[in-house]
Protein backbone atom coordinates (compact mmCIF):
# COMPACT_ATOMS: atom_id res chain seq x y z
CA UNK A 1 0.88 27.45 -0.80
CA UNK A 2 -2.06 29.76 -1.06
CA UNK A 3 -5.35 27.59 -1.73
CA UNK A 4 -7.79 28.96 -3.52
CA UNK A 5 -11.48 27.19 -3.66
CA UNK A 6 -10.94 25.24 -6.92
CA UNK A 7 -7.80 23.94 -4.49
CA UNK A 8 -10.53 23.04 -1.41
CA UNK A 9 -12.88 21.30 -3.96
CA UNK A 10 -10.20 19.29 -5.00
CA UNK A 11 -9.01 18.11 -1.67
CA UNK A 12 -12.66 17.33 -0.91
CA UNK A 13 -13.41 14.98 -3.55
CA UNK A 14 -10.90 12.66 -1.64
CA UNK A 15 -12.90 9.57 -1.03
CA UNK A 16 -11.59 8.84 2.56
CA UNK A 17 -9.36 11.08 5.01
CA UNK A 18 -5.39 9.66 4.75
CA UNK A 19 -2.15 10.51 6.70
CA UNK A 20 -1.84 13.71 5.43
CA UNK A 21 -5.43 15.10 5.30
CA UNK A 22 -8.25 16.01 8.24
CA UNK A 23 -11.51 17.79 7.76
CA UNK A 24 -13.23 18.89 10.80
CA UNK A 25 -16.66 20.68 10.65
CA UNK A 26 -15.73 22.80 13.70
CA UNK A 27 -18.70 25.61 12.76
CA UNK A 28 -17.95 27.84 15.57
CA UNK A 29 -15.01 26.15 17.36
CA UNK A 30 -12.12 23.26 17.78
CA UNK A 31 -10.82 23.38 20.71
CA UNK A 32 -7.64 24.86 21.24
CA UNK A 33 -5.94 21.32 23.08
CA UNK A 34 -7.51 19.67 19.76
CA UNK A 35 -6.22 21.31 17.60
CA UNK A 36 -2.85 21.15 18.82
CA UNK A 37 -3.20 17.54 19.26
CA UNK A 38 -3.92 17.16 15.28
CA UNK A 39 -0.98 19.07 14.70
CA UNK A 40 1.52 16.66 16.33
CA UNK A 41 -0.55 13.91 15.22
CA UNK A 42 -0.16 15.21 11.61
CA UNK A 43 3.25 15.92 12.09
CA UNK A 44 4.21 12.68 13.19
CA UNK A 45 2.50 11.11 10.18
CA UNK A 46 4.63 13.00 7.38
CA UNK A 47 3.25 16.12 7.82
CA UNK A 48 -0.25 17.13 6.09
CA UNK A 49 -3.18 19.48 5.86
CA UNK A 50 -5.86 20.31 8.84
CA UNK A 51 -9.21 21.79 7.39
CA UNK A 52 -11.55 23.34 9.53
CA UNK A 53 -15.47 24.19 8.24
CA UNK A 54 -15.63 21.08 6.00
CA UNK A 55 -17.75 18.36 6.75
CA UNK A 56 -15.90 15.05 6.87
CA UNK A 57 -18.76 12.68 5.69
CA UNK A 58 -18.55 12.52 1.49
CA UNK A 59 -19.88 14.05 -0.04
CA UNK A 60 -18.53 16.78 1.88
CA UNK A 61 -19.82 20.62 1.96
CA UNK A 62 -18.27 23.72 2.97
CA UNK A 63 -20.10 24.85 6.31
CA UNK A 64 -18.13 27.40 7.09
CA UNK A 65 -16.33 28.24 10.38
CA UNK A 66 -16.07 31.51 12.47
CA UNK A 67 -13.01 29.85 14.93
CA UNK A 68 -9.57 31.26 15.40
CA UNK A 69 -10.73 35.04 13.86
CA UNK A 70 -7.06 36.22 14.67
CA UNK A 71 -4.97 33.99 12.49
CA UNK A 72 -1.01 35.54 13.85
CA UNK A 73 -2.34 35.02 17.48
CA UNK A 74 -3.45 31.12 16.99
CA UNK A 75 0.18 30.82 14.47
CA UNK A 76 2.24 32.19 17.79
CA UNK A 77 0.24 30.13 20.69
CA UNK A 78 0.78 26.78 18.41
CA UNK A 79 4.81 27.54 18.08
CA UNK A 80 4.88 28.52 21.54
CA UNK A 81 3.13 25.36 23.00
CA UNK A 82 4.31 23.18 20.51
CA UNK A 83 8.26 24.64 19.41
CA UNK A 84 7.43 24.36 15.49
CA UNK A 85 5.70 26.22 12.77
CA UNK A 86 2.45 25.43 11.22
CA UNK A 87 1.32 27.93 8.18
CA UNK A 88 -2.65 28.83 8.92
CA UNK A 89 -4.74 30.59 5.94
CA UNK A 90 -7.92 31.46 5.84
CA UNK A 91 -10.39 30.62 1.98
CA UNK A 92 -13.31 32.30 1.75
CA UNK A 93 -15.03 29.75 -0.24
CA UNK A 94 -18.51 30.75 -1.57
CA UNK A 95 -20.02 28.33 1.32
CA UNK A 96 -18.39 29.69 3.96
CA UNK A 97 -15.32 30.45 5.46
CA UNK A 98 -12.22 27.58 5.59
CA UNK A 99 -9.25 27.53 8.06
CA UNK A 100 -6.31 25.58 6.44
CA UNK A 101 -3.58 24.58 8.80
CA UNK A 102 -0.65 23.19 6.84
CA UNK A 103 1.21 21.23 9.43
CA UNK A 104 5.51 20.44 8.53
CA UNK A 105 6.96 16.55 8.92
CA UNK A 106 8.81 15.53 12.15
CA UNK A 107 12.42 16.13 11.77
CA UNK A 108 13.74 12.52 10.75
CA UNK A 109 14.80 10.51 13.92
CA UNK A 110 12.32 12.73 15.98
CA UNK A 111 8.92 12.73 17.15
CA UNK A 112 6.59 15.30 17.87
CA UNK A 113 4.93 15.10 21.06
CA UNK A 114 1.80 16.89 23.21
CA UNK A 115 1.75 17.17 27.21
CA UNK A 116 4.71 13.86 26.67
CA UNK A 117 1.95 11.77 24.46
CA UNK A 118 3.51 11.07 21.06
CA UNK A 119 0.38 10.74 19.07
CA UNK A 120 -0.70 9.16 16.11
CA UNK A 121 -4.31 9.41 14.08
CA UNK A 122 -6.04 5.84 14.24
CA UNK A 123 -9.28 6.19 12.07
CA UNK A 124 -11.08 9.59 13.53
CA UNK A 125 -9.61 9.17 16.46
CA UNK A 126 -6.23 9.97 17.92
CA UNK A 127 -3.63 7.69 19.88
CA UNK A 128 -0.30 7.72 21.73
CA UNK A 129 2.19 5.59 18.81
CA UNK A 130 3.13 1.93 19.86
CA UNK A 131 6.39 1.35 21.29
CA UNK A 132 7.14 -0.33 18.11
CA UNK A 133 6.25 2.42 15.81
CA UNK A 134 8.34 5.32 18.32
CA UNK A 135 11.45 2.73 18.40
CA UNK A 136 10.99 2.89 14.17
CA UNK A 137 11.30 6.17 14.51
CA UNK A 138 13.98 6.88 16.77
CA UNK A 139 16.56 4.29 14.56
CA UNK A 140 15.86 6.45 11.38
CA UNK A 141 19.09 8.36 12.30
CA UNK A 142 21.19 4.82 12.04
CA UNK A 143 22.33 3.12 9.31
CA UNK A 144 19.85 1.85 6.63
CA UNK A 145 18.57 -1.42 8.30
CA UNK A 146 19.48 -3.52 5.04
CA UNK A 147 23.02 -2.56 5.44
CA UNK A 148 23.40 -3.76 8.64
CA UNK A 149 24.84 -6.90 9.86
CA UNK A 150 22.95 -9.70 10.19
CA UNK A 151 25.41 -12.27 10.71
CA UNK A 152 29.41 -10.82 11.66
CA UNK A 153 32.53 -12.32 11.02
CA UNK A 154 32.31 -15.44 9.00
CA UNK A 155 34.63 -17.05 7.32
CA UNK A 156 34.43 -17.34 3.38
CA UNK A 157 33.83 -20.82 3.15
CA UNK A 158 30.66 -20.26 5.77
CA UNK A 159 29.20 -16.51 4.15
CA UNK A 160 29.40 -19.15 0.66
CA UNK A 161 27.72 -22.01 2.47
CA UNK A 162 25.06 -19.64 3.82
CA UNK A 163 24.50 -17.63 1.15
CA UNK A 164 22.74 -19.24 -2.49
CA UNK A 165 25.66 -18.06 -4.88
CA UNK A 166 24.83 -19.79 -7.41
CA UNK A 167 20.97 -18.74 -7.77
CA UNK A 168 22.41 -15.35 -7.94
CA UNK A 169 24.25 -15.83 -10.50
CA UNK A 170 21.67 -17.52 -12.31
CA UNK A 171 18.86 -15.01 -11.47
CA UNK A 172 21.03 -11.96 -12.65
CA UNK A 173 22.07 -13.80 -15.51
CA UNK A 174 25.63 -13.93 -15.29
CA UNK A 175 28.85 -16.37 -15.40
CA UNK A 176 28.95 -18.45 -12.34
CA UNK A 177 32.58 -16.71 -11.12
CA UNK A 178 35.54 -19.39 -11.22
CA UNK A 179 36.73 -18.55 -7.82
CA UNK A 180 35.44 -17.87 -4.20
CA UNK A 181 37.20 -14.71 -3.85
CA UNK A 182 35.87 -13.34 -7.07
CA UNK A 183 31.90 -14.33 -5.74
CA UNK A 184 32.32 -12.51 -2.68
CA UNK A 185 34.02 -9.37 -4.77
CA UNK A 186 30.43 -9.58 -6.80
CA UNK A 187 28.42 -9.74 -3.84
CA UNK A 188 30.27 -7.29 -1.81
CA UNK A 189 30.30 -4.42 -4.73
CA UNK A 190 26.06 -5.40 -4.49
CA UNK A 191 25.85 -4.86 -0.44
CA UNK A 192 24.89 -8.38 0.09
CA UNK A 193 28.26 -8.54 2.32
CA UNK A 194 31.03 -6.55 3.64
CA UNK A 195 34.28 -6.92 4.04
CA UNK A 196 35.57 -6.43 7.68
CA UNK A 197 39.38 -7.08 9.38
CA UNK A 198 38.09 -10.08 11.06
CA UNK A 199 36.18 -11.76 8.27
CA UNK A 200 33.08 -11.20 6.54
CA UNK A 201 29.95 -9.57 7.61
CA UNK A 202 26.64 -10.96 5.84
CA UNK A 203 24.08 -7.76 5.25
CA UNK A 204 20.15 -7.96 6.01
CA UNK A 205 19.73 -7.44 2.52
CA UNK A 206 21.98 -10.67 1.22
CA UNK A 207 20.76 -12.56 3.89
CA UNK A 208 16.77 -11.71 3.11
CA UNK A 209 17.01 -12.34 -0.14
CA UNK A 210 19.87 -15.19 -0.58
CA UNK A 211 19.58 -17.29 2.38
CA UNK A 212 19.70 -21.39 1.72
CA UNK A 213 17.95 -20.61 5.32
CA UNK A 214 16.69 -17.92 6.94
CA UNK A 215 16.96 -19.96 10.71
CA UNK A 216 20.86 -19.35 10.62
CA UNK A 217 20.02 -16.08 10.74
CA UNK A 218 18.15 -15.30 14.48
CA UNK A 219 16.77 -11.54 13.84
CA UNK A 220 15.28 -12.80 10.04
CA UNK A 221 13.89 -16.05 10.88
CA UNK A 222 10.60 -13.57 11.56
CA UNK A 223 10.85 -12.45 8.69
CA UNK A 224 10.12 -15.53 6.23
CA UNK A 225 6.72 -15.77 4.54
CA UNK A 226 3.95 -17.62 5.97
CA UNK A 227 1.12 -19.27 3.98
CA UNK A 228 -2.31 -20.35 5.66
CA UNK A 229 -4.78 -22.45 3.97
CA UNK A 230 -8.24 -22.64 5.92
CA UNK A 231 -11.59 -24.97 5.69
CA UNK A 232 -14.13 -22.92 4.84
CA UNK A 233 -14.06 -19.46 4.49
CA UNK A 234 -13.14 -18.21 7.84
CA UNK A 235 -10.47 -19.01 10.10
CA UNK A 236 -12.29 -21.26 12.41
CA UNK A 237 -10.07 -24.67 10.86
CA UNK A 238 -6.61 -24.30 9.71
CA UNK A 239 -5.94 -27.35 6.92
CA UNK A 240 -1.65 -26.18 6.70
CA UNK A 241 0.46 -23.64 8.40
CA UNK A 242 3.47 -23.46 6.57
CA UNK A 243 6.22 -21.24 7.22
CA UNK A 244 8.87 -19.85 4.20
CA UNK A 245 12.89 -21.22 4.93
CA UNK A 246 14.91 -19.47 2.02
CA UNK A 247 15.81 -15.76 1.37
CA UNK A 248 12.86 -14.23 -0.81
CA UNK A 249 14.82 -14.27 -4.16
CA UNK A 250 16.18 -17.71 -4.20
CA UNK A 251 12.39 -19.06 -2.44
CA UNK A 252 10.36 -16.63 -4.79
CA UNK A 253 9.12 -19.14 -7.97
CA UNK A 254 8.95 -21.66 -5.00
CA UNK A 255 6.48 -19.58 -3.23
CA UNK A 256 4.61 -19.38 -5.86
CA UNK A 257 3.91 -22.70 -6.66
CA UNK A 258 3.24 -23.73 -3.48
CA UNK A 259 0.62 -20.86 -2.85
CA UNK A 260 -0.66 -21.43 -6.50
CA UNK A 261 -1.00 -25.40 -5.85
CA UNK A 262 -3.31 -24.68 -2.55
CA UNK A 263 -5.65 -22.50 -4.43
CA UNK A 264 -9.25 -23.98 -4.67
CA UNK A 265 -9.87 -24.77 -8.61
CA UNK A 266 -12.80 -24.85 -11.07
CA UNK A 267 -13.64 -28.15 -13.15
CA UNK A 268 -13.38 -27.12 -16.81
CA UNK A 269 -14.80 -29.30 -19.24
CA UNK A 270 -13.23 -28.54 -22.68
CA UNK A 271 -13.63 -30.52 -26.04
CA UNK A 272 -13.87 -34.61 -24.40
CA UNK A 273 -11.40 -33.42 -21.58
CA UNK A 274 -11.50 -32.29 -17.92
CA UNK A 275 -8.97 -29.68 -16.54
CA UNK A 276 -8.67 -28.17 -13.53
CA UNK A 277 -7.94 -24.56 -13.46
CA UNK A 278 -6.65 -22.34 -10.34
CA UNK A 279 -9.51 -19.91 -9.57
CA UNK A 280 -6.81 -17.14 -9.38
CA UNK A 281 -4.97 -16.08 -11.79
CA UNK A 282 -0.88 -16.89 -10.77
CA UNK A 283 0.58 -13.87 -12.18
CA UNK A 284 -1.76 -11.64 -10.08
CA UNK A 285 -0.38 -13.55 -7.39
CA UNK A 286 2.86 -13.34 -7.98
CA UNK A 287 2.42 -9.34 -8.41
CA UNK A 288 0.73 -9.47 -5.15
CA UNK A 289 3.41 -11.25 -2.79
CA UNK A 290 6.40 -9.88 -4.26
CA UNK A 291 4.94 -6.44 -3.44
CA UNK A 292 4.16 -7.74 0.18
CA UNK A 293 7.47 -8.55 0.34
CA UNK A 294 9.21 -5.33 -0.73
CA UNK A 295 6.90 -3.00 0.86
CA UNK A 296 6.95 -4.44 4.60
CA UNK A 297 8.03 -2.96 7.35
CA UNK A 298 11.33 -4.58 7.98
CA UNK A 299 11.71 -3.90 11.27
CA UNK A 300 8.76 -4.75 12.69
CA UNK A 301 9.58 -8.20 13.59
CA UNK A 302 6.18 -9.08 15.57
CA UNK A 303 5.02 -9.07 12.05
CA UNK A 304 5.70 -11.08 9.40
CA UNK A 305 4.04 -11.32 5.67
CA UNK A 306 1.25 -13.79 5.54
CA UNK A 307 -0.84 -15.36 2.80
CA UNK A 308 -4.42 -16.74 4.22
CA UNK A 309 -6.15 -18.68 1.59
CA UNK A 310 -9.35 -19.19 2.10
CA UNK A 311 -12.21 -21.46 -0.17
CA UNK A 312 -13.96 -18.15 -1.28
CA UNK A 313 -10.87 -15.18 -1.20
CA UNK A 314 -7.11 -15.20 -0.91
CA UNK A 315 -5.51 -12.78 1.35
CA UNK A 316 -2.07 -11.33 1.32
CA UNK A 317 -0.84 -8.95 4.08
CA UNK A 318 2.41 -7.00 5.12
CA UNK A 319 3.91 -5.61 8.32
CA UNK A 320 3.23 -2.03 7.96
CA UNK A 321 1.18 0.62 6.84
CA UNK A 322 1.01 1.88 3.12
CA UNK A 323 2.93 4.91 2.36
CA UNK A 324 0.32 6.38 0.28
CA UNK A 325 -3.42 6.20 0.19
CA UNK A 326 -4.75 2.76 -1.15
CA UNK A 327 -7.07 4.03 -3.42
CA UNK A 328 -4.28 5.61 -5.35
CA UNK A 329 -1.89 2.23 -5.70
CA UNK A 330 -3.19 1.73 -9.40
CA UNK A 331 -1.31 5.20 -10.24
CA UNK A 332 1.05 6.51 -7.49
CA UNK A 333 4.49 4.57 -6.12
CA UNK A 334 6.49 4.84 -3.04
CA UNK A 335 8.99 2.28 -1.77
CA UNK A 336 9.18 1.86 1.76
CA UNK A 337 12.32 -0.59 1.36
CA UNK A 338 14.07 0.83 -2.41
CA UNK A 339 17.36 -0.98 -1.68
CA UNK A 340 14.81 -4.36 -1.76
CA UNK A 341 12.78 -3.11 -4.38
CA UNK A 342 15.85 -2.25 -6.60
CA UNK A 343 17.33 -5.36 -6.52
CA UNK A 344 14.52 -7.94 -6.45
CA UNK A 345 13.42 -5.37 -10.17
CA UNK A 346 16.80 -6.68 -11.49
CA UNK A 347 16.32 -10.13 -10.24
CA UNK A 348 13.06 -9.43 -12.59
CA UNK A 349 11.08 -10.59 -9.71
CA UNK A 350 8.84 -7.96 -9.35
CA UNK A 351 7.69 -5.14 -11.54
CA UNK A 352 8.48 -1.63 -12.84
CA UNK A 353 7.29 1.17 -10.43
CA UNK A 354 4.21 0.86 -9.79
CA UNK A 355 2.80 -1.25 -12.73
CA UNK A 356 2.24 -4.68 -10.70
CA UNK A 357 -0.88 -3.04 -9.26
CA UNK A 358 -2.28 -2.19 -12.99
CA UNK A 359 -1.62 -5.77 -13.89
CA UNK A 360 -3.20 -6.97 -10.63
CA UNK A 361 -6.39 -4.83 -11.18
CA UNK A 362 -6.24 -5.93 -15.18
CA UNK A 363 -6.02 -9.34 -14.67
CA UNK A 364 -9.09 -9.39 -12.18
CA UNK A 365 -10.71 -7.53 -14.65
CA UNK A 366 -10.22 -10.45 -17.02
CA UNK A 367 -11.10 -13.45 -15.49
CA UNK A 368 -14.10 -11.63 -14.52
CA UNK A 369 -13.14 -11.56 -10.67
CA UNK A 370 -14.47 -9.32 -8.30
CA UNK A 371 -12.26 -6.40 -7.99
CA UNK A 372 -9.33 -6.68 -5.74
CA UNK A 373 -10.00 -5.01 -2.28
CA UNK A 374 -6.85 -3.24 -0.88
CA UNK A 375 -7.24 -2.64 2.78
CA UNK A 376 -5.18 -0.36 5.46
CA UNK A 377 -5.08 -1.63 9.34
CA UNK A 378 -3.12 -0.30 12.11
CA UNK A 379 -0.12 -1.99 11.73
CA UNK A 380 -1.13 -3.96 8.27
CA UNK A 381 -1.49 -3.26 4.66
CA UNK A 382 -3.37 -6.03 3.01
CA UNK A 383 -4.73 -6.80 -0.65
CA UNK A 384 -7.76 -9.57 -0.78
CA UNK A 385 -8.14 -11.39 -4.33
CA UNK A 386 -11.93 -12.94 -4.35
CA UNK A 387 -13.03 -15.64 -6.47
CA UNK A 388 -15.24 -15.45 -9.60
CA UNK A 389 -18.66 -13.97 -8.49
CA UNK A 390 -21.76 -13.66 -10.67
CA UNK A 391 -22.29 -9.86 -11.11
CA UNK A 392 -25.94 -10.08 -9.72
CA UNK A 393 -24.44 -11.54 -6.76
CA UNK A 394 -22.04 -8.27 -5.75
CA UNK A 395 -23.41 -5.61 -3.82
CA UNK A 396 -23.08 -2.17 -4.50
CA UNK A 397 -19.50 -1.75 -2.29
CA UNK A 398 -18.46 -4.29 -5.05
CA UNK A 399 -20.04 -2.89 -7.80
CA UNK A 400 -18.65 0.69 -7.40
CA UNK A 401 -15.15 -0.35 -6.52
CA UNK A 402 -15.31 -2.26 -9.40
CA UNK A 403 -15.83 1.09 -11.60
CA UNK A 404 -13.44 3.17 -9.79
CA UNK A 405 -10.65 0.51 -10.84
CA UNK A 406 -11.98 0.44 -14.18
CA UNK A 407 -11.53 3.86 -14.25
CA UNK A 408 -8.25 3.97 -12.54
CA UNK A 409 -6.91 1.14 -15.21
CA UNK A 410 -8.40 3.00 -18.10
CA UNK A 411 -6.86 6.66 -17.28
CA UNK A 412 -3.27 5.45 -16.56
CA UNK A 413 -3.25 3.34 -20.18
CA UNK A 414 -3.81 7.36 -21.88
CA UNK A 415 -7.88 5.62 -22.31
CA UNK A 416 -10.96 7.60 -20.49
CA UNK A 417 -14.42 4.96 -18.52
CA UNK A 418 -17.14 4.96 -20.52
CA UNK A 419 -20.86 3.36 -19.83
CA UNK A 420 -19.75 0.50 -23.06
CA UNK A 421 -16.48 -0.03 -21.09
CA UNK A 422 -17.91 -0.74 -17.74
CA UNK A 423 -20.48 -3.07 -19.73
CA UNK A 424 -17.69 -4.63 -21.05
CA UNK A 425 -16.03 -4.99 -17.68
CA UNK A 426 -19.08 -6.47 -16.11
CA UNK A 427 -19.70 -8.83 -19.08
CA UNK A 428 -23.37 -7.27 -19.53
CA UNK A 429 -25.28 -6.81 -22.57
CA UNK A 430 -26.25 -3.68 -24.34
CA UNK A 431 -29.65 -3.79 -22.82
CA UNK A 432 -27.92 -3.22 -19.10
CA UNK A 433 -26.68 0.41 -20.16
CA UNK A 434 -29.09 1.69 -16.95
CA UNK A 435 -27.59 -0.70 -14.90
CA UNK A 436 -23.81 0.78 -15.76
CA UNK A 437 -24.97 3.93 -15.49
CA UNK A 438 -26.51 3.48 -11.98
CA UNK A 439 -23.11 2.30 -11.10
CA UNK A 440 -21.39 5.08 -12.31
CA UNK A 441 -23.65 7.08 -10.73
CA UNK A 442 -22.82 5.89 -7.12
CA UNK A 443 -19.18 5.97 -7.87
CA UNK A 444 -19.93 9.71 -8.68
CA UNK A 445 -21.47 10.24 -5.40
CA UNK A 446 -19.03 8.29 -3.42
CA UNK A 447 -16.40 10.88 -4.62
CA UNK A 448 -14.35 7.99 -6.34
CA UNK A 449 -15.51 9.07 -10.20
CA UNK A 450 -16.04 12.59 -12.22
CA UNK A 451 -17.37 13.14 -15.23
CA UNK A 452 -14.34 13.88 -17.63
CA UNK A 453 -15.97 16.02 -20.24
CA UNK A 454 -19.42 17.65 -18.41
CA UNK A 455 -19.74 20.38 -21.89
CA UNK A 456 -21.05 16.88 -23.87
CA UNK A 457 -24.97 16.47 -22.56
CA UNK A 458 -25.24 13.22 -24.17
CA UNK A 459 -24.89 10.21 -22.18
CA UNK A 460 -23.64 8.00 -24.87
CA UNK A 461 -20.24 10.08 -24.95
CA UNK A 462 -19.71 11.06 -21.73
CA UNK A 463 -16.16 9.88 -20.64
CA UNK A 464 -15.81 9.29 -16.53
CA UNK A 465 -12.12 9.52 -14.76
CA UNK A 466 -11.01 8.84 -11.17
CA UNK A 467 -11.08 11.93 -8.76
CA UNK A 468 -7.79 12.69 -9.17
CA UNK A 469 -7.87 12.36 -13.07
C-alpha cells in the first residue's frame, strides 16, 4: 500500500507495539544486521510493518530519519541476504522523514531465519523461537491437529464406552439414536471419529470435548483444565489443586460450578435475611473459560489452561499467545482452534464471534468491578477478573483502562463515551464531572481514547471513541 501521513498517524495512536507493528527512532541510522533481524522476526510473527523515524514511547512523534537514502539498493541487499521480498517506502510526513518496511508472512510450515537463528520479538527485544514454538510451526503442513487420532482402532462397544454419547445428544438437542451403529454414523459425519478397516479411530476433537475421561487418552490428559484456589492473595499457600477429568463439553456446566462455588462471597443483608453472593459474576466466568478453552494452543502440551483464584482477583490463563492485540478483544475475533470454536457455538457453550468479551467487559461494568485486565506473556494469554473496589481506591492504570473499555463497549453497541457515561460507569455524582474528565483526559494521552467529534467546543457534548473508532 502507499501510506500517506493521515496513514502514519493512525498507526501511531496504537497504544502498545503488537506482532505486526515496530517503531524505531533510528534518526540517522539502524543498523543494517538490525534491521534484517526485524525483518525475519516480523516475518515469523505473521508478517507486519517496520517504521523507522518514529519514536516508540506514546505518545509518539515523528523525528524523522535520514537512513537507507537509496531505497532499491537496501530492497536488493535485504532479498539477497535474506531470499524474500520486503516492500520499503519512504513518507515525508510534515515532522520528518519515515521509512516504512512492510515485511510478507513466513510461507506456512516454514520459518524465516538470520545467520541459522529463527527469531522471534519478545517485548523490545528479539529472541531465537522455543523449540516448542519452531516444532508448531514446522507441523502446520500436517493434518489439522483436531483431526488426528487420538486413540486408533477401537472397537464400537469401547469408542461408545469412551466417548459421552448421550450428553451429545442431549447438548445438541437431538433424539438419543436407537442403535450403536447409527451414534457412531452421527459422530463420524461431525469428525469426532473415523471410520478405519481395522476399527474406529477416536479424533482429538471427540475426545477433547466428549471424553467420560480424558486419562484414557495419554497425549490429552495435559490438556484438562486445572483450577487453583490460594490463601491470601498470592500464591505463597495453595488451599485445592484440582485437576479437570471429562472432555470440555460434557465437564463444561461442571466446571463452572465448581470454580463458581470456590469464589470468595460478600454477606448481603436483604429485608430480615442473609445471603451470600459470589463476588464474581458466573456468566463472566463462564465467558471467560470457555474462551480459554477454545483459544489455546493445542499443541503445546507443557501448557495447560489454568484458573488461579485468589481472595482479591480470579485469574484465567491459556497455552498460547493471542492472535490479535488484547486491547482490541472487545471488537476484533480470530480463532486459533475454529473446528473447537464451531462446535462448542452449537453446543451453545460459548458465544457468537467475538461477543463473550463485550459481555465480559459489560458485566464488570455492572457489578461495579474493576475492569477486567487482559494480559499477553510469552507463551500465555491471560484475562484477570478483580473483585469489587471502591473507585477512590483504583489508581490511575485502573481508572483509564476502565474508560478505554467503556469506550470500547459503548462504540461496538452503535453508542459514542461521554463524560455522563463514564460517571455513570464509575457510579459518581454529577459534582465529579472534573474527575471524569481528568480520566478521559489520560486515556487521551495514553493513545487509548480520541475525541469523536473535535468541531463541538463544548465539553458537555463532546463524544470520546477508542483509537481505532
Amino acid at each position: 500500500m502507499t501510506y500517506t501521513a493521515d496513514e502514519l498517524n493512525r498507526l501511531m495512536a496504537a497504544p502498545n507495539e503488537h506482532e505486526r507493528l515496530e517503531f524505531k527512532e533510528a534518526r540517522q541510522q539502524l543498523h543494517i544486521e538490525d534491521l534484517f533481524r526485524y525483518c525475519v522476526a516480523l516475518g515469523n510473527e505473521g508478517g507486519g510493518t517496520l517504521l523507522l523515524g518514529i519514536t516508540d514511547k506514546v505518545p509518539r512523534q515523528v523525528v524523522g530519519t535520514s537512513a537507507y537514502g537509496n531505497l532499491d539498493k537496501i530492497k536488493s541487499q535485504i532479498f539477497n541476504k535474506l531470499h524474500f521480498r520486503v516492500e520499503v517506502e519512504a513518507v515525508l510526513h510534515p515532522d520528518g522523514r519515515v521509512l516504512v518496511f512492510t515485511v510478507p508472512p513466513r510461507p506456512a510450515g516454514t520459518a524465516f531465519s538470520y545467520e541459522g537463528a529463527y527469531l522471534m520479538r519478545v517485548g523490545e527485544s528479539l529472541f531465537p523461537m522455543t523449540e516448542d514454538r519452531l516444532r508448531r510451526i514446522f507441523e502446520e503442513g500436517k493434518p489439522d491437529f483436531l483431526l488426528r487420532p487420538a486413540l486408533t482402532n477401537v472397537s464400537e462397544e469401547d469408542a461408545v464406552r469412551l466417548l459421552d454419547s448421550q450428553s451429545f445428544f442431549e447438548l445438541m438437542q437431538l433424539p438419543y439414536p436407537a442403535t450403536r451403529e447409527a451414534v457412531l454414523q452421527r459422530f463420524e459425519r461431525e469428525k469426532l471419529v473415523m471410520r478405519h478397516s481395522t476399527g474406529w479411530h477416536i479424533s482429538n476433537l471427540g475426545a477433547l470435548l466428549f471424553a467420560k475421561d480424558l486419562r484414557e487418552f495419554d497425549l490429552l490428559q495435559r490438556k484438562a483444565p486445572r483450577v487453583i484456589v490460594y490463601q491470601g492473595t498470592d500464591k505463597l499457600e495453595t488451599l485445592r489443586d484440582t485437576v479437570g477429568l471429562k472432555g470440555y463439553a460434557v465437564g463444561f456446566q461442571g466446571l463452572i460450578e465448581y470454580v463458581h462455588s470456590q469464589l470468595p462471597a460478600n454477606e448481603v443483608i436483604g429485608q430480615a435475611l442473609r445471603t451470600n453472593t459470589r463476588m464474581y459474576p458466573e456468566m463472566a466466568i463462564r465467558e471467560l473459560v470457555a474462551n480459554a478453552l477454545v483459544h489455546q494452543e493445542l499443541e503445546d502440551f507443557g501448557l495447560f489452561v489454568m484458573i488461579e483464584i485468589y481472595s482479591d482477583r480470579i485469574e484465567i490463563s491459556n497455552p498460547g499467545t493471542p492472535l490479535i492485540p488484547t486491547d482490541r478483544f472487545v471488537d476484533l475475533y480470530k480463532s486459533r482452534n475454529e473446528r473447537l470454536t464451531d462446535m462448542m457455538r452449537r453446543l451453545r457453550i460459548c458465544e457468537e464471534k467475538s461477543s463473550g468479551i463485550d459481555k465480559v467487559v459489560g458485566l464488570a461494568e455492572a457489578w461495579q468491578l474493576p475492569a477486567p485486565d487482559f494480559r499477553e506473556t510469552e507463551h500465555h494469554t491471560s484475562v484477570v477478573l478483580f473483585s469489587h473496589k471502591p473507585f477512590e481506591a483504583m489508581d490511575k492504570k485502573e481508572r483509564v483502562r476502565a474508560c478505554y473499555q467503556h469506550a470500547c463497549l459503548r462504540y461496538v453497541s452503535n453508542q459514542k463515551m461521554t463524560n455522563q457515561s463514564l460517571r455513570e460507569r464509575f457510579k459518581l455524582p454529577a459534582s465529579k464531572t472534573e474527575t471524569s474528565s481528568r480520566i478521559i483526559a489520560d486515556a487521551i494521552e495514553s493513545g487509548l481514547v480520541k475525541v469523536d467529534n473535535p468541531e463541538n467546543q463544548s465539553k458537555k457534548y463532546v463524544r470520546y471513541v477508542p483509537y481505532w473508532g
